[in-house]
N, C-alpha and C. Protein backbone atom coordinates (compact mmCIF):
# COMPACT_ATOMS: atom_id res chain seq x y z
N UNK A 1 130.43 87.58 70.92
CA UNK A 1 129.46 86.66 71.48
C UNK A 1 130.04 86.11 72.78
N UNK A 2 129.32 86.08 73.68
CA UNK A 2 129.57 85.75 75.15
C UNK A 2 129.62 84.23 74.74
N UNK A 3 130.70 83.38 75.72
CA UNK A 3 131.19 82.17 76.08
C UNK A 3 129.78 81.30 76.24
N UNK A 4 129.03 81.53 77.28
CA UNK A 4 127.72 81.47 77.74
C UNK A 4 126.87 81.12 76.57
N UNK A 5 126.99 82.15 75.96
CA UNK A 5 126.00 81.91 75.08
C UNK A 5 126.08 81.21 73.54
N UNK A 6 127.28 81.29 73.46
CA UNK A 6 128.02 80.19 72.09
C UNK A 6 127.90 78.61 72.56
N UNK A 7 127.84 78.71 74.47
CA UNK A 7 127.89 77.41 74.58
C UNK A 7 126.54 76.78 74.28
N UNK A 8 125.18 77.65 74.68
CA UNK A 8 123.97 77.55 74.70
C UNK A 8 123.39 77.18 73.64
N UNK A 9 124.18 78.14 72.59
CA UNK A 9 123.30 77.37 71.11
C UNK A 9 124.11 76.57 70.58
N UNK A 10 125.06 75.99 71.15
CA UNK A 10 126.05 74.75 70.41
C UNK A 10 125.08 73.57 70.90
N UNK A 11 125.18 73.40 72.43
CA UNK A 11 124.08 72.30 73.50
C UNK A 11 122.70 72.33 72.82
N UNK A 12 122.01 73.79 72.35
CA UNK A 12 120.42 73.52 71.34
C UNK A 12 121.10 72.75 70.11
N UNK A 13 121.51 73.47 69.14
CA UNK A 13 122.03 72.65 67.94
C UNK A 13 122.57 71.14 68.09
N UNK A 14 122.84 70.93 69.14
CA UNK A 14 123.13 69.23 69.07
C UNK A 14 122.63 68.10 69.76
N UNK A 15 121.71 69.27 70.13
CA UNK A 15 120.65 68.48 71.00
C UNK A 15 119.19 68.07 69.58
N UNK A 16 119.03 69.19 68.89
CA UNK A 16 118.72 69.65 68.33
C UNK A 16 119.08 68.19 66.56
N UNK A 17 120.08 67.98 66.41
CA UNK A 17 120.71 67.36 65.30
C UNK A 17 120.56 66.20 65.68
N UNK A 18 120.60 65.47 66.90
CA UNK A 18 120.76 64.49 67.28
C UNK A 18 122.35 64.33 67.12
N UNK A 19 123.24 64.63 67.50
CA UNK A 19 124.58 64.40 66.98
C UNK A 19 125.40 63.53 68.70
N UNK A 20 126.25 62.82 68.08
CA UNK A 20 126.92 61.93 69.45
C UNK A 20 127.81 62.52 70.11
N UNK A 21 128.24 62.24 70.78
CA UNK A 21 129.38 62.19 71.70
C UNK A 21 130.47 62.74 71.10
N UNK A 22 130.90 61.94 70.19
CA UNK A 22 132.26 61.73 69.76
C UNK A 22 132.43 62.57 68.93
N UNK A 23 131.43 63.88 68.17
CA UNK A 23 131.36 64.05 67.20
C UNK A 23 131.57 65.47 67.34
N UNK A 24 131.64 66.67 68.65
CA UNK A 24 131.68 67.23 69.26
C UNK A 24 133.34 67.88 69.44
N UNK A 25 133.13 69.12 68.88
CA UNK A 25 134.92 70.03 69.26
C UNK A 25 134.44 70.64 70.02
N UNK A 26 135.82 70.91 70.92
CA UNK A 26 135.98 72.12 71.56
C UNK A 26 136.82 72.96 71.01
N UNK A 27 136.52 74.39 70.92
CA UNK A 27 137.38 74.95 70.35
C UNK A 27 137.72 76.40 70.87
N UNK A 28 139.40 76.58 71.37
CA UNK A 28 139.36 77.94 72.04
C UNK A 28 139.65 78.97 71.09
N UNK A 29 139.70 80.25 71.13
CA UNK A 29 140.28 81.18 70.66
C UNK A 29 141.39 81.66 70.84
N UNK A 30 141.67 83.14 70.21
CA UNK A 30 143.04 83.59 70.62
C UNK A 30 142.76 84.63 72.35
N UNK A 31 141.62 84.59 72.13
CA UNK A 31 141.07 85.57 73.37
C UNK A 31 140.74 84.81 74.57
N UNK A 32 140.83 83.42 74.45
CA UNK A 32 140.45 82.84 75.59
C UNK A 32 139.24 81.98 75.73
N UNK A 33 138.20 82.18 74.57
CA UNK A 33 136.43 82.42 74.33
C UNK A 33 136.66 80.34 74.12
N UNK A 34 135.67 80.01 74.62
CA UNK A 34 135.61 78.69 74.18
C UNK A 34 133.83 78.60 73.49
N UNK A 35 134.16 77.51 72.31
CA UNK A 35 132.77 77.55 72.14
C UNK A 35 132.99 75.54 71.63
N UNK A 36 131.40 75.33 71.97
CA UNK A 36 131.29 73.43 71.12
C UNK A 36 130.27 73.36 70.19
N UNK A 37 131.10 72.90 68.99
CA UNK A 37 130.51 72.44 67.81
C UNK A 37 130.50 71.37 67.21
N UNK A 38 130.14 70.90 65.77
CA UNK A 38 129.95 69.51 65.98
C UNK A 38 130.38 69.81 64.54
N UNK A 39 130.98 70.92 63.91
CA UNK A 39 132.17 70.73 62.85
C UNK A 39 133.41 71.43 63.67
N UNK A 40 134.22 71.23 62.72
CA UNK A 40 135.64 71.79 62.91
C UNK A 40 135.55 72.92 63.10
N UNK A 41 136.82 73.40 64.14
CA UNK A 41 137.34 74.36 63.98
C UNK A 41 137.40 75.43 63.12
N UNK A 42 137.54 76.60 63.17
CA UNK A 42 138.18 77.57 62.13
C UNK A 42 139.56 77.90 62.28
N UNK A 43 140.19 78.11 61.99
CA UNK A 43 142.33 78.31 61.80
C UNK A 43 142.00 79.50 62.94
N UNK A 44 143.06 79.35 63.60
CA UNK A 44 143.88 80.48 64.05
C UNK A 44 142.84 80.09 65.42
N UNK A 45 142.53 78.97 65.77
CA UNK A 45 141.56 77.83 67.30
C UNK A 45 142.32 77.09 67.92
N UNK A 46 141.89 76.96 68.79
CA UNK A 46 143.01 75.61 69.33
C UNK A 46 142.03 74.35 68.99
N UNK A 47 141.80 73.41 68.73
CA UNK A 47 140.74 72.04 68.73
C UNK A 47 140.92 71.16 69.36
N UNK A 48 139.91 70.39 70.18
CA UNK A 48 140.28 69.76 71.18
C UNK A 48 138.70 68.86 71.25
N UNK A 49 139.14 67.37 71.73
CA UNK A 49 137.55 66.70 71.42
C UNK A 49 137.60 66.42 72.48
N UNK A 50 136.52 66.81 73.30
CA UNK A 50 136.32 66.19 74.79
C UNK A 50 135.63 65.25 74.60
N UNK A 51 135.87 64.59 76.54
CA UNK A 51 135.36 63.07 76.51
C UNK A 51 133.75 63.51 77.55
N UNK A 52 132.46 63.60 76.60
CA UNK A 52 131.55 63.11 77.02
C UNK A 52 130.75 62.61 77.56
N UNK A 53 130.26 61.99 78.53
CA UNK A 53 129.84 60.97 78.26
C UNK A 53 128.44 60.68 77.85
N UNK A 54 128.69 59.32 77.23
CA UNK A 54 127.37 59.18 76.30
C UNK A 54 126.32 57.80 76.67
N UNK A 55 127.03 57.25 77.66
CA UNK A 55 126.52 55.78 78.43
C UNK A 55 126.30 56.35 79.64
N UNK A 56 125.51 56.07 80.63
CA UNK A 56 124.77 56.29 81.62
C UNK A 56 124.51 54.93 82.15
N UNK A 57 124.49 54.91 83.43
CA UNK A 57 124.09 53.36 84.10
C UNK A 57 122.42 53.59 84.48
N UNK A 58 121.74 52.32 84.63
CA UNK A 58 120.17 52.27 84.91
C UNK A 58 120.09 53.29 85.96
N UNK A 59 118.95 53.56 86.13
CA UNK A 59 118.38 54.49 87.69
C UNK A 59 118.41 53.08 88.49
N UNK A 60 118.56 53.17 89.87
CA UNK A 60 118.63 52.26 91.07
C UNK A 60 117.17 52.38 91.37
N UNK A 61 116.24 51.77 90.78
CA UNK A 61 114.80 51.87 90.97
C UNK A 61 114.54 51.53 92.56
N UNK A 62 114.76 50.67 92.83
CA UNK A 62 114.39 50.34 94.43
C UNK A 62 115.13 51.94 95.26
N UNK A 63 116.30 52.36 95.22
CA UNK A 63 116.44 53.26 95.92
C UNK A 63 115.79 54.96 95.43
N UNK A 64 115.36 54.89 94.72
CA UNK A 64 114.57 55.82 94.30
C UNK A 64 113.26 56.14 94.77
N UNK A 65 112.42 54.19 94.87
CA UNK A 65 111.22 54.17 95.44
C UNK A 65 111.37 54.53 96.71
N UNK A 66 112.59 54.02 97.61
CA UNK A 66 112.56 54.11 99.14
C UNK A 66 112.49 56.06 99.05
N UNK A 67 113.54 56.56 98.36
CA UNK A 67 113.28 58.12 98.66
C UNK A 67 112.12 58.81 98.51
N UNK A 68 111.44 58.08 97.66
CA UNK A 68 109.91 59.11 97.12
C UNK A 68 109.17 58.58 98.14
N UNK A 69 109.09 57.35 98.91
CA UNK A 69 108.37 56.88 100.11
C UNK A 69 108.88 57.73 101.26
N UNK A 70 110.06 58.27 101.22
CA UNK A 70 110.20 58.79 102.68
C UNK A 70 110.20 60.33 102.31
N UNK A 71 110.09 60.66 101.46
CA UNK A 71 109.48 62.25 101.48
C UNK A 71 107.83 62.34 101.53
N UNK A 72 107.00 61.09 101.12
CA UNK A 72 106.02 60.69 101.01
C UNK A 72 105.78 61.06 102.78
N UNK A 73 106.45 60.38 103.55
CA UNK A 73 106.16 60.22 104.74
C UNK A 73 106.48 61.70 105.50
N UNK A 74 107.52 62.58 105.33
CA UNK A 74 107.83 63.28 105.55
C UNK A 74 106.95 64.81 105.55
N UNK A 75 105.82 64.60 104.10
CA UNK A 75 105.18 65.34 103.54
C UNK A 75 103.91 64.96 104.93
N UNK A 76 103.15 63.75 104.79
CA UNK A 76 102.21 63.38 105.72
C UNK A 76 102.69 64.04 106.97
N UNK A 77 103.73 63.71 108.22
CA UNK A 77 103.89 64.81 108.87
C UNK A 77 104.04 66.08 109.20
N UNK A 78 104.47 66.50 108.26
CA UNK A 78 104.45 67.81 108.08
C UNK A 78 102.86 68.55 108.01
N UNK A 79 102.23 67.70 107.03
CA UNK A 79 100.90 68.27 107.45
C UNK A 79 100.08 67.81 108.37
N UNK A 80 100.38 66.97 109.04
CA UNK A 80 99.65 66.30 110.30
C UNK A 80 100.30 67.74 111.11
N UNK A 81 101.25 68.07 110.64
CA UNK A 81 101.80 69.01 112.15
C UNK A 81 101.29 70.47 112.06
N UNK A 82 101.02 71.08 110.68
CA UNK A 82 100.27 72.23 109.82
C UNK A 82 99.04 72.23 110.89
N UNK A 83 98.38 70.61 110.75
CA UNK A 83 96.80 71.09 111.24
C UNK A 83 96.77 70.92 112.67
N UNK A 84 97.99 70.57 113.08
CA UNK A 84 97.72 70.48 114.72
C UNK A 84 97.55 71.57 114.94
N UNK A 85 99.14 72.82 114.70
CA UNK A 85 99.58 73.69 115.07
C UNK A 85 98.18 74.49 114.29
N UNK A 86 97.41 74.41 113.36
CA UNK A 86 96.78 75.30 113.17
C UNK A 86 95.13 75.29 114.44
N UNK A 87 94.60 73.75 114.60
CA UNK A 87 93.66 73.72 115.70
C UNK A 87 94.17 74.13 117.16
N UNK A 88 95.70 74.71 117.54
CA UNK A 88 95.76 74.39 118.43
C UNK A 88 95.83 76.58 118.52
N UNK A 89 96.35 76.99 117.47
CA UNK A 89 95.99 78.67 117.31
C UNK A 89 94.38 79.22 117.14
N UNK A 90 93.85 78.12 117.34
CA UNK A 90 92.18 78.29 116.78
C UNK A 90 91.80 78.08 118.35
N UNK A 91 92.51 77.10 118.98
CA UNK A 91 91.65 77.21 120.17
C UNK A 91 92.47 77.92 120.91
N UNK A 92 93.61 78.78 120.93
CA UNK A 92 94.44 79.85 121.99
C UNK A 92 93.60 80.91 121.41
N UNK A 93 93.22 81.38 120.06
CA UNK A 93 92.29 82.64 119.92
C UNK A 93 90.67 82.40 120.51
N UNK A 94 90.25 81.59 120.42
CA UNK A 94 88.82 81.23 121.08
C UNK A 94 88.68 81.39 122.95
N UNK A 95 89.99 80.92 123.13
CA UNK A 95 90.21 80.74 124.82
C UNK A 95 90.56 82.96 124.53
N UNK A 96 91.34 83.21 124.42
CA UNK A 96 91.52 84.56 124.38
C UNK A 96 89.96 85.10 123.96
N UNK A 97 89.30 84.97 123.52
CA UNK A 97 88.22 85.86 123.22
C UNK A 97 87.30 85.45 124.65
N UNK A 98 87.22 83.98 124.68
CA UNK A 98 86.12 83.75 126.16
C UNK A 98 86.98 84.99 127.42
N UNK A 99 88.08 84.63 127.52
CA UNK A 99 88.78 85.37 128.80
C UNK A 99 88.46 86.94 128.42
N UNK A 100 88.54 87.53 127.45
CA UNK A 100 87.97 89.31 127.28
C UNK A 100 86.68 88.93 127.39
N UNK A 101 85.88 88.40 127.28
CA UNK A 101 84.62 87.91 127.45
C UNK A 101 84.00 88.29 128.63
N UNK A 102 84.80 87.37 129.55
CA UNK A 102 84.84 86.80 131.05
C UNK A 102 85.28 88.42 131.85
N UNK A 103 86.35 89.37 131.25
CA UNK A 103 87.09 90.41 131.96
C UNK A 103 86.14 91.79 131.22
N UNK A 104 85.01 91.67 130.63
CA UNK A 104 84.12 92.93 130.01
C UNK A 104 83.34 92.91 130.97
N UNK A 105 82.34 91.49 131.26
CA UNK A 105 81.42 90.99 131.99
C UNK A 105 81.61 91.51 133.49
N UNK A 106 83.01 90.89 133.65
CA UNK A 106 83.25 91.52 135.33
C UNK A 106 83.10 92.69 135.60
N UNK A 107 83.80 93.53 134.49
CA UNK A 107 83.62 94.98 134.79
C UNK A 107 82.52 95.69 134.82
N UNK A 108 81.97 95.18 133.95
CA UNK A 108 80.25 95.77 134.06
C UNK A 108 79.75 95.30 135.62
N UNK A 109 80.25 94.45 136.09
CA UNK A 109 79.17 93.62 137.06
C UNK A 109 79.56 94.45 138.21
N UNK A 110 81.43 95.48 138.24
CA UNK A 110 81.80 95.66 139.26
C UNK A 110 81.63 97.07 139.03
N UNK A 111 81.13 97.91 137.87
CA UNK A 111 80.37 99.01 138.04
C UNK A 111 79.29 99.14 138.24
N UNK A 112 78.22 97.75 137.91
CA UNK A 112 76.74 97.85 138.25
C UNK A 112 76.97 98.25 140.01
N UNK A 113 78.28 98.06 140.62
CA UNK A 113 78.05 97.49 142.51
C UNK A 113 78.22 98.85 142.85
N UNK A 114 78.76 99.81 142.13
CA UNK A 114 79.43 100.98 142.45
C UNK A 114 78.08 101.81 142.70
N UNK A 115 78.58 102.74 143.34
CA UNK A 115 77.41 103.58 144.18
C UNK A 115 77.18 104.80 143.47
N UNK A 116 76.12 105.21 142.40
CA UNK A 116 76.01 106.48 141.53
C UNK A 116 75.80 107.51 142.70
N UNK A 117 76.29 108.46 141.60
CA UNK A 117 76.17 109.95 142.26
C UNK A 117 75.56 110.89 141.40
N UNK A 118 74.67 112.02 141.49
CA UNK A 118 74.19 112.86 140.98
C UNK A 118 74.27 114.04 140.94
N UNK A 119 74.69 114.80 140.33
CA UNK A 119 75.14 116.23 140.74
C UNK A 119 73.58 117.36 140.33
N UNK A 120 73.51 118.39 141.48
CA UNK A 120 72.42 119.06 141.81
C UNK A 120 73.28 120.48 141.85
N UNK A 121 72.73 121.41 141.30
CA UNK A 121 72.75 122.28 141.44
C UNK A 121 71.52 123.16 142.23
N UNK A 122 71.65 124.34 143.09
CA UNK A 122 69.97 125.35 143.55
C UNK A 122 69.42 125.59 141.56
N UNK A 123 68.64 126.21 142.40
CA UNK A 123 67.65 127.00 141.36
C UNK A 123 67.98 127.72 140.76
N UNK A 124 68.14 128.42 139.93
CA UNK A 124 69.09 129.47 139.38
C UNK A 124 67.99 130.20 138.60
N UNK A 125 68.06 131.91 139.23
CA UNK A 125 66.66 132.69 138.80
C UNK A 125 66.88 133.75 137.43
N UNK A 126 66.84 133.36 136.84
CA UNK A 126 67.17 134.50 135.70
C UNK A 126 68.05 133.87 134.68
N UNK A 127 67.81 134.15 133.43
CA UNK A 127 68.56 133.74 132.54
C UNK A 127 70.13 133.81 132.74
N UNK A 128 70.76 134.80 132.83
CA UNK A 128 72.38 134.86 133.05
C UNK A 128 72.77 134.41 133.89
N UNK A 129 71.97 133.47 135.16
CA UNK A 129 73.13 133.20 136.25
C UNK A 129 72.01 133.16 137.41
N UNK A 130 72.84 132.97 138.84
CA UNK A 130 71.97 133.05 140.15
C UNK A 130 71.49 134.46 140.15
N UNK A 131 70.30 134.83 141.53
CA UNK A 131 70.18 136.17 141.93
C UNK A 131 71.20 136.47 142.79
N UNK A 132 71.23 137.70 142.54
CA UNK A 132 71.68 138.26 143.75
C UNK A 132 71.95 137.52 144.89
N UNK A 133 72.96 137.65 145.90
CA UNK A 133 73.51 137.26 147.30
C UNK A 133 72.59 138.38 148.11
N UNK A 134 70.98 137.36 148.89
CA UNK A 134 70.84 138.63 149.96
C UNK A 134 71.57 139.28 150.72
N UNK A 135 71.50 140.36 151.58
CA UNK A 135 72.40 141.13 152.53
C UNK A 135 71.38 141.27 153.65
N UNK A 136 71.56 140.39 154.92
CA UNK A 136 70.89 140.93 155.61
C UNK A 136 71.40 142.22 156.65
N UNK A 137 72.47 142.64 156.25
CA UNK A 137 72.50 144.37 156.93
C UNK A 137 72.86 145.07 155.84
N UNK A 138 71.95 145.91 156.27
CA UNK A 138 71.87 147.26 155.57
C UNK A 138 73.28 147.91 155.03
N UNK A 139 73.34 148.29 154.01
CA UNK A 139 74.33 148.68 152.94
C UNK A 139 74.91 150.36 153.56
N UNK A 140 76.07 150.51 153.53
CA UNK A 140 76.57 152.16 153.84
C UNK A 140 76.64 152.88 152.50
N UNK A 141 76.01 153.35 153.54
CA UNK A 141 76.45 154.59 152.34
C UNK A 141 76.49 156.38 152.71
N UNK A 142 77.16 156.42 152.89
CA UNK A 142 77.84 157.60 153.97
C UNK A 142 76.66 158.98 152.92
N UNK A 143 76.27 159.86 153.76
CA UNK A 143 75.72 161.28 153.68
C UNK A 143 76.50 162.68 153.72
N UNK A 144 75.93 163.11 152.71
CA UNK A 144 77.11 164.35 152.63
C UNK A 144 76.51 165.25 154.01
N UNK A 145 77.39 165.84 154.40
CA UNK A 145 77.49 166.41 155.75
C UNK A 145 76.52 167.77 155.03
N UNK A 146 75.48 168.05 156.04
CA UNK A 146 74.75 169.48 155.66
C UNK A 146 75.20 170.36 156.97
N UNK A 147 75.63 171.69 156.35
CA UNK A 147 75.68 172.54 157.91
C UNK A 147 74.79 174.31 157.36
């Protein structure tokens, strides 16, 4: 059994019993293992009664109130500062959307100024393509020599 955990259910069990202070061993082993109980020892332990304590002084009520007042206060700024910082990202995204707003608008206004162009092609006679390139001189075409 782990140290840890002998100590764990000794602290339930005597929490547990209601048992005091005083009433409490410590007890080591030969291995080193410590465990607290609220009987004796077993032979071949070392036993040892620690000192407790079992008296506690009052809580300092006034300094307690001053701390819960100044986290009180601490808390209020903090969210006073939440909603600044959050109205103040509400109006840097609003100002960012007017300004793309403002820079769409222009552009349209500074392509409406721009001067269109239209592309024209001739006539084109025949399904596959233009006609023919006229020739206005006459084509060679050499004659076989008769003798």
């Amino acid at each position: 059994m782990s140290p840890r955990l002998a100590l764990a259910i000794a602290a339930a069990s005597l929490a547990a019993q209601g048992v005091d202070a005083q009433d409490i061993v410590r007890c080591k082993d030969a291995r080193g293992g410590i465990t607290y109980q609220p009987a004796p020892c077993p032979d071949r332990t070392e036993e040892s009664r620690p000192r407790i304590a079992s008296d506690f002084p009052a809580p300092n009520m006034a300094e307690s109130k001053r701390i819960f007042e100044r986290e009180a206060a601490l808390d209020r700024r903090l969210e006073a500062r939440r909603d600044r910082e959050l109205v103040e990202q509400q109006m840097r995204e609003a100002r960012a959307e007017r300004e793309a707003e403002r820079e769409r608008l222009a552009l349209l206004a500074a392509q409406a100024q721009q001067p269109q162009y239209a592309i024209a092609y001739g006539a084109w006679r025949g399904w596959y393509g233009p006609a023919r390139p006229v020739h206005h001189l006459p084509r060679y075409s050499p004659q076989p020599i008769r003798r």
